[in-house]
C-alpha atoms as a PDB file:
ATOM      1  CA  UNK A   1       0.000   0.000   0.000  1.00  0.00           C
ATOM      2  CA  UNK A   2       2.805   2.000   0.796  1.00  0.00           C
ATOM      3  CA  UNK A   3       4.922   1.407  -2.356  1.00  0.00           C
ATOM      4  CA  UNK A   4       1.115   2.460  -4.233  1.00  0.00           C
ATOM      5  CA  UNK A   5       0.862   5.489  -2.559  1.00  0.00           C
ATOM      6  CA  UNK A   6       4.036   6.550  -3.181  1.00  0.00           C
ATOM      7  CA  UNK A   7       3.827   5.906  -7.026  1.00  0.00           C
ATOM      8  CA  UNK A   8       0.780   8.169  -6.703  1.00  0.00           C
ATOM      9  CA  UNK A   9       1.951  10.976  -5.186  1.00  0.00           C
ATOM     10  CA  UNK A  10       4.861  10.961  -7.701  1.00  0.00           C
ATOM     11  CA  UNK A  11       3.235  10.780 -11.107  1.00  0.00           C
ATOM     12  CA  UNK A  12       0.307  13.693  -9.008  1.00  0.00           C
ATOM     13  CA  UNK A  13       4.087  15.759  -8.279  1.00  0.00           C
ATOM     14  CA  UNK A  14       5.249  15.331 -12.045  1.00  0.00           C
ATOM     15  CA  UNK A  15       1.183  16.384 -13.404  1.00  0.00           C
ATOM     16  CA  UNK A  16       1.859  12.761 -15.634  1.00  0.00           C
ATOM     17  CA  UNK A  17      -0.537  10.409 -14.003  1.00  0.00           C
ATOM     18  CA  UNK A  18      -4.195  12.263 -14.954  1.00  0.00           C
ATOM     19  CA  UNK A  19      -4.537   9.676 -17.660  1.00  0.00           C
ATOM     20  CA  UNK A  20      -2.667   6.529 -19.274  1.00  0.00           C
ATOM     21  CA  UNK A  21      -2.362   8.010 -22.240  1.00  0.00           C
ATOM     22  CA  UNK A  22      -2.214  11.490 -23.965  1.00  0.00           C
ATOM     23  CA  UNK A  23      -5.333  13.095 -25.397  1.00  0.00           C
ATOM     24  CA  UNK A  24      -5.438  12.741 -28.815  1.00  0.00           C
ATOM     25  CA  UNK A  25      -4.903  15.738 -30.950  1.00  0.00           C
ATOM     26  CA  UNK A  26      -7.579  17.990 -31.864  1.00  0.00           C
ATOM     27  CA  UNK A  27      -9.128  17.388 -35.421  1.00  0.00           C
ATOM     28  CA  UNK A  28     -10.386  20.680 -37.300  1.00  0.00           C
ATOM     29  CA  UNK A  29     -13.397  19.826 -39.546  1.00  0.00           C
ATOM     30  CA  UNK A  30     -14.890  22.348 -42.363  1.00  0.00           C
ATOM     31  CA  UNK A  31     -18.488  22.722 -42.865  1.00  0.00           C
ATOM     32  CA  UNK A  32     -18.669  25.361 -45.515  1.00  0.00           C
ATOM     33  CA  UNK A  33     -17.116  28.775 -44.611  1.00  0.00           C
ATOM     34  CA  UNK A  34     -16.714  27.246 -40.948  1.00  0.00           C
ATOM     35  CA  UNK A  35     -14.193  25.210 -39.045  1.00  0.00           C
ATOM     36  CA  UNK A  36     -15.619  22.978 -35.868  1.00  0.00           C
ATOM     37  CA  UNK A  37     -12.865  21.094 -33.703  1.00  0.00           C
ATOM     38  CA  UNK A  38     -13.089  17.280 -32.592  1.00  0.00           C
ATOM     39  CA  UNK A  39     -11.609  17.910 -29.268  1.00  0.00           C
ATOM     40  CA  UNK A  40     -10.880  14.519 -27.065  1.00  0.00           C
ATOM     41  CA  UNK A  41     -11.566  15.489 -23.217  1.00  0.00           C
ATOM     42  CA  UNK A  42      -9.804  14.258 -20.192  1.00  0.00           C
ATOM     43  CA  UNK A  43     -12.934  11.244 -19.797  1.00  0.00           C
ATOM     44  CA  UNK A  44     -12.094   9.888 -23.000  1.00  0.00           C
ATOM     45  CA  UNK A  45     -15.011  11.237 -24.463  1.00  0.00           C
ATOM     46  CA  UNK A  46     -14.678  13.432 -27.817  1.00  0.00           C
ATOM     47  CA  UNK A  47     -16.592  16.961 -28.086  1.00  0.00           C
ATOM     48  CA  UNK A  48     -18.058  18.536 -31.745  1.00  0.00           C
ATOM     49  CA  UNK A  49     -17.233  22.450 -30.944  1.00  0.00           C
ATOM     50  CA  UNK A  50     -17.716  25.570 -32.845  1.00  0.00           C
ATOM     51  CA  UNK A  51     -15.677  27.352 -30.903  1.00  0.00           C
ATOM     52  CA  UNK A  52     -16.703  27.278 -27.310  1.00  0.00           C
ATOM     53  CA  UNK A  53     -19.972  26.036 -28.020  1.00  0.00           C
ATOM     54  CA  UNK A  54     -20.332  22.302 -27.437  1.00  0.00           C
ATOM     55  CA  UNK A  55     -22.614  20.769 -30.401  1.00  0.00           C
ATOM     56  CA  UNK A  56     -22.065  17.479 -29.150  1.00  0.00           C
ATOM     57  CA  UNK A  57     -20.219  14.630 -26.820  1.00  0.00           C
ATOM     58  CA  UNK A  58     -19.856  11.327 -27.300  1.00  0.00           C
ATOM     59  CA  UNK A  59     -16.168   8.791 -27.054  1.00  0.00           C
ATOM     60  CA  UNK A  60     -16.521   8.775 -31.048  1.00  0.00           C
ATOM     61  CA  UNK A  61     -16.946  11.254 -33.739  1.00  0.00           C
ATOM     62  CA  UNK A  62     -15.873  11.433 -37.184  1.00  0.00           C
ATOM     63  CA  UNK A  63     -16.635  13.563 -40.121  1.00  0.00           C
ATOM     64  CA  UNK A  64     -18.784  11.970 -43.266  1.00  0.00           C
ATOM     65  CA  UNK A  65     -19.826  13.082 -46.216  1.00  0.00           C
ATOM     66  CA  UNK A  66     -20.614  16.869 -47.058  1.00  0.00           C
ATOM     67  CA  UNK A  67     -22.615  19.321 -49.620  1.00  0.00           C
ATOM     68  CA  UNK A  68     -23.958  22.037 -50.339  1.00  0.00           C
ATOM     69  CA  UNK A  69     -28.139  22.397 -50.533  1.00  0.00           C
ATOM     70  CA  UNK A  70     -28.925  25.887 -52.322  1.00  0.00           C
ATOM     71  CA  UNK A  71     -27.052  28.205 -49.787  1.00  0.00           C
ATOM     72  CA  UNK A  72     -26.468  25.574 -46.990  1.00  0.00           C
ATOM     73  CA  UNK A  73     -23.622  23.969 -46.115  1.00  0.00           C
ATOM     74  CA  UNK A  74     -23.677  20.366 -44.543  1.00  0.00           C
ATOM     75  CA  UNK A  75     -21.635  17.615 -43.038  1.00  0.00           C
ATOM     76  CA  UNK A  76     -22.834  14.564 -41.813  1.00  0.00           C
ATOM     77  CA  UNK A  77     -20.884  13.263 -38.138  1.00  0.00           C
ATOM     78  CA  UNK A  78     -20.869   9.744 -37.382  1.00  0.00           C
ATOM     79  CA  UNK A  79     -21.478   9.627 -33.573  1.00  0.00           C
ATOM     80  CA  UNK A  80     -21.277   6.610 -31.154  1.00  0.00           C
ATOM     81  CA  UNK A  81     -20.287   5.533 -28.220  1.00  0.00           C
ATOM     82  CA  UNK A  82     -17.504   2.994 -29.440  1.00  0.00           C
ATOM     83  CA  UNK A  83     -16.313  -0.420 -28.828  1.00  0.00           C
ATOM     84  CA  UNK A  84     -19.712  -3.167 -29.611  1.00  0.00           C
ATOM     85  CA  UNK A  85     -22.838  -1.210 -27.450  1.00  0.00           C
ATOM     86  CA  UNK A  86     -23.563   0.773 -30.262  1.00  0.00           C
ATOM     87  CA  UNK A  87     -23.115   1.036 -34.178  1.00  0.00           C
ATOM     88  CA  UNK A  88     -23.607   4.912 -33.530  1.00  0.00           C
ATOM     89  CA  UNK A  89     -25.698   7.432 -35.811  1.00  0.00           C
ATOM     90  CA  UNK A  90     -26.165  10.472 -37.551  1.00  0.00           C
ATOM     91  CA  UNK A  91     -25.382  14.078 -36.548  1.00  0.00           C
ATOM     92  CA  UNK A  92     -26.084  16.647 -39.213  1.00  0.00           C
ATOM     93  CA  UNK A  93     -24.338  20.072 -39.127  1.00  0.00           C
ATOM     94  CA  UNK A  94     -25.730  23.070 -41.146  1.00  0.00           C
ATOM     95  CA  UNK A  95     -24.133  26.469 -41.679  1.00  0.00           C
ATOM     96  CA  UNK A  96     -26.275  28.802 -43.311  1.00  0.00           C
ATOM     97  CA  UNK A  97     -25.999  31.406 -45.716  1.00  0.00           C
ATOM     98  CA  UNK A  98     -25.539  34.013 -42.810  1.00  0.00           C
ATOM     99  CA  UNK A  99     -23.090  31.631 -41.144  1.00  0.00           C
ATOM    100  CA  UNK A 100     -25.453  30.177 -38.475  1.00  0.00           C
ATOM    101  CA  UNK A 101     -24.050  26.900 -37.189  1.00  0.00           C
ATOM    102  CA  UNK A 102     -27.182  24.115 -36.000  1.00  0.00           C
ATOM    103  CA  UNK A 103     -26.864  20.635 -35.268  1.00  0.00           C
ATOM    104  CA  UNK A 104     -29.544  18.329 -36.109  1.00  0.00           C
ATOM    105  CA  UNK A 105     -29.646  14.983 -33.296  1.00  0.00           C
ATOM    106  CA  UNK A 106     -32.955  13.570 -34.250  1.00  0.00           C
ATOM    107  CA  UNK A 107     -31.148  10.295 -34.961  1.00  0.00           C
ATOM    108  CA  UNK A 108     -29.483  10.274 -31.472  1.00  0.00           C
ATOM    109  CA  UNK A 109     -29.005   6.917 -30.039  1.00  0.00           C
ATOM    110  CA  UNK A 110     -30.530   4.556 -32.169  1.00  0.00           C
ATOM    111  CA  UNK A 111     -27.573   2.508 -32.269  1.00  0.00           C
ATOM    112  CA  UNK A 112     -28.119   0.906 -36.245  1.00  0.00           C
ATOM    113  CA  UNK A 113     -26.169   0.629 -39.378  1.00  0.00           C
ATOM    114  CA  UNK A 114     -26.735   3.273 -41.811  1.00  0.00           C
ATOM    115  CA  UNK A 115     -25.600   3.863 -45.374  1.00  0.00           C
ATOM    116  CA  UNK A 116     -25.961   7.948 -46.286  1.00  0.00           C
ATOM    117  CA  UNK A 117     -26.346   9.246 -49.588  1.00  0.00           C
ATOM    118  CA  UNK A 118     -26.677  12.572 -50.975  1.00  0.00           C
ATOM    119  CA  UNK A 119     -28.865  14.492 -53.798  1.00  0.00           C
ATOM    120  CA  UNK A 120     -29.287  18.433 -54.466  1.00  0.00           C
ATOM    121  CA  UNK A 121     -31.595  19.012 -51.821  1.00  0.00           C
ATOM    122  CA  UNK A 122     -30.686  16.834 -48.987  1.00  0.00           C
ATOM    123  CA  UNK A 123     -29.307  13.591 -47.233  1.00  0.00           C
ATOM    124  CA  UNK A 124     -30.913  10.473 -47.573  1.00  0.00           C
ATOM    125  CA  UNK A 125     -30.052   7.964 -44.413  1.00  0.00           C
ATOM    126  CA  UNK A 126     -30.956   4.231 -44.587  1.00  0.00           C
ATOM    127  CA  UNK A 127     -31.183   2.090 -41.596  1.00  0.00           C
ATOM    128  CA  UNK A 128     -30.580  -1.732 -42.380  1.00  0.00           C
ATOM    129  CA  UNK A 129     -33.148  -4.491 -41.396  1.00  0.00           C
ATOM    130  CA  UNK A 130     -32.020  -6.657 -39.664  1.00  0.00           C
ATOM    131  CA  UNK A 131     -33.593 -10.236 -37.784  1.00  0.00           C
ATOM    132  CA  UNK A 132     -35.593  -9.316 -35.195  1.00  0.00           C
ATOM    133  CA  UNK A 133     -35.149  -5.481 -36.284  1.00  0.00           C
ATOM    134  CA  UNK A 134     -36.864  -3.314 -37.977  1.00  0.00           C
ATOM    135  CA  UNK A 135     -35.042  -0.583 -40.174  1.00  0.00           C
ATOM    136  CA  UNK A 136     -35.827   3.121 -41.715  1.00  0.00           C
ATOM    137  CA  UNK A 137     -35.329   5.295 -43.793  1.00  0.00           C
ATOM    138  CA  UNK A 138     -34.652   8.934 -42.878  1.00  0.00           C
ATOM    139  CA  UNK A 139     -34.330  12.171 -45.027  1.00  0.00           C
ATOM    140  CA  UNK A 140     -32.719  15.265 -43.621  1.00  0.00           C
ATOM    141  CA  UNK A 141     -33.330  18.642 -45.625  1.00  0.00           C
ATOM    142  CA  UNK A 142     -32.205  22.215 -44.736  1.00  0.00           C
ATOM    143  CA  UNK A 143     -36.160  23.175 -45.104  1.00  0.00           C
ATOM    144  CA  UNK A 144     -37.472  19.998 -43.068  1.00  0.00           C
ATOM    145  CA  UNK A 145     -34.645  19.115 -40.917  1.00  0.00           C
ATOM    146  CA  UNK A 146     -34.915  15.445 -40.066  1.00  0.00           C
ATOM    147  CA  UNK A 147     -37.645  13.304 -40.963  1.00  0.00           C
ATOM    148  CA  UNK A 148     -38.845   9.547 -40.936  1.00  0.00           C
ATOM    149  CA  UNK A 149     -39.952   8.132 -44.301  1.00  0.00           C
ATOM    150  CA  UNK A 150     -40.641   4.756 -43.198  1.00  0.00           C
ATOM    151  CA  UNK A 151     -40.379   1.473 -41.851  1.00  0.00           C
ATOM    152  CA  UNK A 152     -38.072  -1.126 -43.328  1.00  0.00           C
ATOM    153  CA  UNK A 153     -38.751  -4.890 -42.506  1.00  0.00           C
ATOM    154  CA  UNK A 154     -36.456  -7.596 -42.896  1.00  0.00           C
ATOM    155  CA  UNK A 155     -37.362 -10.292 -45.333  1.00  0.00           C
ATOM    156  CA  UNK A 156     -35.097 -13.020 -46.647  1.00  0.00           C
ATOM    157  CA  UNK A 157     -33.896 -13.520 -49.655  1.00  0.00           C
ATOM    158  CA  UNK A 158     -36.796 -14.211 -52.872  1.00  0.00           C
ATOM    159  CA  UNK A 159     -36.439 -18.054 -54.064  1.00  0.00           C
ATOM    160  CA  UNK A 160     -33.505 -18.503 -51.483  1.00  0.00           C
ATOM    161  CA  UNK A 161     -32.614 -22.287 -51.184  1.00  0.00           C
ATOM    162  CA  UNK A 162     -30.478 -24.665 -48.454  1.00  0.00           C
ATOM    163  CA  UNK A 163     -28.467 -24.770 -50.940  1.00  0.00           C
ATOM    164  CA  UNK A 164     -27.611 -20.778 -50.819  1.00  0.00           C
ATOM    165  CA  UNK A 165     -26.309 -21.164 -47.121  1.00  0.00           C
ATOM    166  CA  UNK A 166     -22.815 -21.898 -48.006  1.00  0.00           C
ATOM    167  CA  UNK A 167     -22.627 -18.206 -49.466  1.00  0.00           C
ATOM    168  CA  UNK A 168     -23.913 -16.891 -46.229  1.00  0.00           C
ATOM    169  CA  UNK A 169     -20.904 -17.655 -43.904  1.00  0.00           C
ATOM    170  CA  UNK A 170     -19.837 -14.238 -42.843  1.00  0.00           C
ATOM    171  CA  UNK A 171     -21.486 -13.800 -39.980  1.00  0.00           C
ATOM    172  CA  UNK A 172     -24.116 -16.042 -38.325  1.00  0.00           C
ATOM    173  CA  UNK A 173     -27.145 -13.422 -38.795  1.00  0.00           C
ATOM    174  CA  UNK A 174     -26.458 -13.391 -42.893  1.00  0.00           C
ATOM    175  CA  UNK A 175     -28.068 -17.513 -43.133  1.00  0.00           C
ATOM    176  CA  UNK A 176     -31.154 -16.006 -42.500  1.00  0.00           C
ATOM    177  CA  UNK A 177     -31.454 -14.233 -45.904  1.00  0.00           C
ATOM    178  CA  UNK A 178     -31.989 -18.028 -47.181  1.00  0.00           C
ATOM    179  CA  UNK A 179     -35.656 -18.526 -46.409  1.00  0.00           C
ATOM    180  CA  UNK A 180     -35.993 -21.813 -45.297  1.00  0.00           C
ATOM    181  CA  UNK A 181     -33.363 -21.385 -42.472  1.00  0.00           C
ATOM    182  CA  UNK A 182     -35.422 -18.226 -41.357  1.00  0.00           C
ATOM    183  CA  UNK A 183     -38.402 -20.053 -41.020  1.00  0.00           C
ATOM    184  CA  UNK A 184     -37.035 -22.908 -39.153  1.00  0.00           C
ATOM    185  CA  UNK A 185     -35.343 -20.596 -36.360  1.00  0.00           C
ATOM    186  CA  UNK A 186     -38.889 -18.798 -36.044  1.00  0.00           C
ATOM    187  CA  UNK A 187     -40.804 -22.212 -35.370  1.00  0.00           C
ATOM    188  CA  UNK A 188     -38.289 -23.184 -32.721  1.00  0.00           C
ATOM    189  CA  UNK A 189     -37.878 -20.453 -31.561  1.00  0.00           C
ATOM    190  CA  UNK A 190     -41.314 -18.939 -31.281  1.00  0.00           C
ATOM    191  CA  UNK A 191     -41.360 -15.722 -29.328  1.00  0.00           C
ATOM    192  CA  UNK A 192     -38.257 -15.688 -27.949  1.00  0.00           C
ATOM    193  CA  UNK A 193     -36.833 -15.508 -31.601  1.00  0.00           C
ATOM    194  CA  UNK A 194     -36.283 -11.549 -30.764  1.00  0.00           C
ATOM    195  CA  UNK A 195     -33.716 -12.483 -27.921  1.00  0.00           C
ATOM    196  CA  UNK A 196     -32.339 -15.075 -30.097  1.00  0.00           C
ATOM    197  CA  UNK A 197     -31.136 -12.874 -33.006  1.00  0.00           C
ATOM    198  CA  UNK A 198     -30.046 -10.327 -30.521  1.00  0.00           C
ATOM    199  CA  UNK A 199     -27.555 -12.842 -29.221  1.00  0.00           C
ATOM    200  CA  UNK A 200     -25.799 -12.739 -32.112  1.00  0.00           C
ATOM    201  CA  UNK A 201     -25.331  -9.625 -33.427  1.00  0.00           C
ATOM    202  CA  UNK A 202     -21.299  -9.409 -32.366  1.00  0.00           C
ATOM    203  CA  UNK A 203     -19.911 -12.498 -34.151  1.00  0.00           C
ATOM    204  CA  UNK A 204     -17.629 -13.315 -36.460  1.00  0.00           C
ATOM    205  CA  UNK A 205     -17.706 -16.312 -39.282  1.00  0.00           C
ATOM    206  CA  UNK A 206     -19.907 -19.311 -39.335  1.00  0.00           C
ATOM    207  CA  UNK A 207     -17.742 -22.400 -39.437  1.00  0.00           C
ATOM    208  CA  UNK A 208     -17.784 -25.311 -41.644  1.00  0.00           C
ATOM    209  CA  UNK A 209     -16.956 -28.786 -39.713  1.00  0.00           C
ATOM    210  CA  UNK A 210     -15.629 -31.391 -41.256  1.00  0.00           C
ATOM    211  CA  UNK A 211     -18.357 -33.408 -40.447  1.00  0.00           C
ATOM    212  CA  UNK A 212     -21.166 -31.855 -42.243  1.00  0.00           C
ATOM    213  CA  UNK A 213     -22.244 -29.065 -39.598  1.00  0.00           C
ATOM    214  CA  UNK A 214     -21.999 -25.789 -39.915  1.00  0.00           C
ATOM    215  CA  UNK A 215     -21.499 -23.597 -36.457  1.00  0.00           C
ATOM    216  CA  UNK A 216     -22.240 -20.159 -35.608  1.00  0.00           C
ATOM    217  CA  UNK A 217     -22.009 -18.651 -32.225  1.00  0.00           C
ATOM    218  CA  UNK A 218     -22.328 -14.763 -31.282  1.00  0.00           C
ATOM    219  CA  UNK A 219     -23.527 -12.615 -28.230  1.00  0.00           C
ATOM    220  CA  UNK A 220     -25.465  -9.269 -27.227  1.00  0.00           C
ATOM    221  CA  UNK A 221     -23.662  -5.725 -27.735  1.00  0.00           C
ATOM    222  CA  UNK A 222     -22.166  -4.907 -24.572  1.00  0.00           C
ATOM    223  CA  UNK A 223     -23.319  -7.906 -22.734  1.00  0.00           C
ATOM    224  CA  UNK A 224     -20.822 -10.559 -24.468  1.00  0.00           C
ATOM    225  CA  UNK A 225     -20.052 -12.029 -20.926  1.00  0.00           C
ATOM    226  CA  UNK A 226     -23.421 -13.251 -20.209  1.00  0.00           C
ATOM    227  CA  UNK A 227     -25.684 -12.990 -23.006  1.00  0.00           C
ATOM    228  CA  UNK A 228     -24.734 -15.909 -25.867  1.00  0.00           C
ATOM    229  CA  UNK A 229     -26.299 -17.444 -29.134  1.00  0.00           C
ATOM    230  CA  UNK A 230     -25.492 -20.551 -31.104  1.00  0.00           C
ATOM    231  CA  UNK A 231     -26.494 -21.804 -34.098  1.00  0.00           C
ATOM    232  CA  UNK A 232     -25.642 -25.423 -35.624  1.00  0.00           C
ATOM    233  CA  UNK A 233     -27.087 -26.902 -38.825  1.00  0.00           C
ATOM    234  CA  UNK A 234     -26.850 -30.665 -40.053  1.00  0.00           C
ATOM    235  CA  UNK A 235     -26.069 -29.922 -43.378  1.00  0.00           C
ATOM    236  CA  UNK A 236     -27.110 -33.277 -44.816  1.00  0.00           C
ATOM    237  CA  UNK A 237     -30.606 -33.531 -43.039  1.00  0.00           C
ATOM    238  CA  UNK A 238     -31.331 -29.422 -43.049  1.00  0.00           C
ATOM    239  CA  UNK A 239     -31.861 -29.400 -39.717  1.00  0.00           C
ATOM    240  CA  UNK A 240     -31.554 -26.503 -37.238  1.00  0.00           C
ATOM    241  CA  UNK A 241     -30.006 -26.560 -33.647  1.00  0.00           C
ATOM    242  CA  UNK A 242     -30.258 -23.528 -31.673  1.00  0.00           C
ATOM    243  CA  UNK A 243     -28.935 -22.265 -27.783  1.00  0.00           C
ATOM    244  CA  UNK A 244     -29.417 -18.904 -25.824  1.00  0.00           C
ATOM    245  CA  UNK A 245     -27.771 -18.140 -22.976  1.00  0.00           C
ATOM    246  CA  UNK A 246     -29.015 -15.398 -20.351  1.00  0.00           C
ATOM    247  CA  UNK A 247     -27.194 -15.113 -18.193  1.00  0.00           C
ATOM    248  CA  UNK A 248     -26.691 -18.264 -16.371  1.00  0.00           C
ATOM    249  CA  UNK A 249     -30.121 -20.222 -17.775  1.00  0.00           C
ATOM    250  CA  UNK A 250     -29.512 -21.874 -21.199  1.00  0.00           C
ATOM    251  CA  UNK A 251     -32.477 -22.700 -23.375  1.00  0.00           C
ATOM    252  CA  UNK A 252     -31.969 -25.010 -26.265  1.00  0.00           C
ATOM    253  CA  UNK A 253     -34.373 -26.009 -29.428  1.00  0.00           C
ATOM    254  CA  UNK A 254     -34.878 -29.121 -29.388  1.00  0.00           C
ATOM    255  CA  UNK A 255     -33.675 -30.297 -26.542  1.00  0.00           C
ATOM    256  CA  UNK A 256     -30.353 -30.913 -26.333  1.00  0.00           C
ATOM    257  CA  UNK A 257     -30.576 -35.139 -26.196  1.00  0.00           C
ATOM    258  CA  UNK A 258     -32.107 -34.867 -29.760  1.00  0.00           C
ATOM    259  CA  UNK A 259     -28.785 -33.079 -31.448  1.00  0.00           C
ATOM    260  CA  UNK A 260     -25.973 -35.442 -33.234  1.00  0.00           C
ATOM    261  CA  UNK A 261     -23.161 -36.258 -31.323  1.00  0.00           C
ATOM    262  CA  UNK A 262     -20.488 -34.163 -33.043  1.00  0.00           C
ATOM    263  CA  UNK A 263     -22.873 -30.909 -32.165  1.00  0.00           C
ATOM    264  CA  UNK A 264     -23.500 -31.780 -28.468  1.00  0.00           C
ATOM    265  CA  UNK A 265     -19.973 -31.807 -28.485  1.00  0.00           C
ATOM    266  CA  UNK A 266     -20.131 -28.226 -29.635  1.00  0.00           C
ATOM    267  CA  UNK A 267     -22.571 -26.913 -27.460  1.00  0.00           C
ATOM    268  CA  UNK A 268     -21.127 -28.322 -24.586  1.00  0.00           C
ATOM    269  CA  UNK A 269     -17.462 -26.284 -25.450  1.00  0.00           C
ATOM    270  CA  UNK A 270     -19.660 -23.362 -25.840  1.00  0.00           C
ATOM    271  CA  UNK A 271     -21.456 -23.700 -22.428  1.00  0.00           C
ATOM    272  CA  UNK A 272     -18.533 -23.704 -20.846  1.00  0.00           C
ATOM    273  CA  UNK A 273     -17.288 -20.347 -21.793  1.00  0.00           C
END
């Protein structure tokens, strides 16, 4: 304790020990005529100024695309709060033709993937559908600020086949664009399917065994430590095995004593994490 406080009172003598690392250097970002700063604080957290005004704070922020709408000047900032909790959203900064600086955080936390394009009059923001989640699409004008268009529902692929599933290895939430694989997971799962897919939106690839099985495993954003999916499919019979862990209770579809040997052996290694 004594060898701890010492090393404390040091680094609070030399002014080195308010953080582990330096702050990042400011970022200067153009909006038109005008220049905002991305300006990391001593939390970690980044702030959107114009000069002492604050637009915004969140840990990340990064400039997108920009344009011009009749005598406005835009910029789109993706905002988040980092690491897996969040995919982050949409900030929209305006600068009109009398150099009036707004900020437009309708967007704000809805945590979703989003592809932005542009036209002459405004942005155009698109919110993938995902299992389980709905998307939108949003349209941001100078005139109209931010507006919802509509609703976006997920829907696998037309015509899709078992056969298609070996094309949709990149991540366990991409078999269910092959419709028969979708519909299986919704009859076993019923309606905890929601809870399902959320398990497994931080993954990485699905895994082909040698033995005919395919294995995907994922978790919930910012809740990887207790909150688990798995997927297995017999890729000779087309059948579905499913687990979700919450915390410590694991449900499985079917029951586990009905799954082939080489996936119990699976799901048991994944339990155990």
């Amino acid at each position: 304790m004594r060898a701890i406080l010492g090393g404390v009172l040091f680094c609070a003598l030399l002014g080195v020990c308010a953080r582990a690392e330096e702050a990042a250097k400011p970022v200067d970002v153009t909006v038109g005529p005008v220049t905002l700063r991305v300006v990391e604080i001593e939390s970690g957290e980044k702030e959107l100024r114009h000069g002492t005004r604050m637009l915004v704070k969140e840990f990340s922020i990064n400039e997108g695309i920009a344009a011009k709408f009749k005598d406005t000047h835009a910029r789109v900032f993706d905002v988040g709060p980092g690491g897996n909790a969040c995919d982050g959203w949409p900030a929209v900064v305006t600068v009109d033709r009398d150099g009036k600086v707004a900020i437009d955080l309708t967007m704000r936390d809805l945590c979703s993937l989003y592809a932005v394009s542009t036209d002459a009059e405004g942005f155009t923001f698109v919110e993938k559908a995902s299992p389980g989640r709905d998307g939108s699409v949003w349209r941001f004008t100078p005139e109209d600020r931010m507006r919802r268009l509509g609703v976006l529902v997920f829907r696998p692929q037309p015509k899709s086949t078992w056969r298609d599933l070996d094309r949709m290895l990149d991540h366990p939430l991409t078999l269910f664009n092959v419709a028969p694989f979708d519909a299986a997971v919704r009859k076993l799962t019923g309606a905890q399917f929601g809870e399902f897919v959320l398990r497994l939106n931080v993954a990485g690839e699905v895994e082909k065994k040698d033995d005919g099985f395919l294995v995907g495993t994922g978790c919930q954003a910012h809740a990887c430590n207790s909150d688990l999916g798995f997927i297995g499919v017999d890729r000779k019979t087309r059948d579905v095995f499913l687990a979700m862990r919450s915390r410590q209770r694991v449900t499985a579809w079917p029951a586990v004593d009905r799954w082939p040997a080489p996936l119990r052996a699976e799901y048991e290694a994944w339990r155990k994490q």
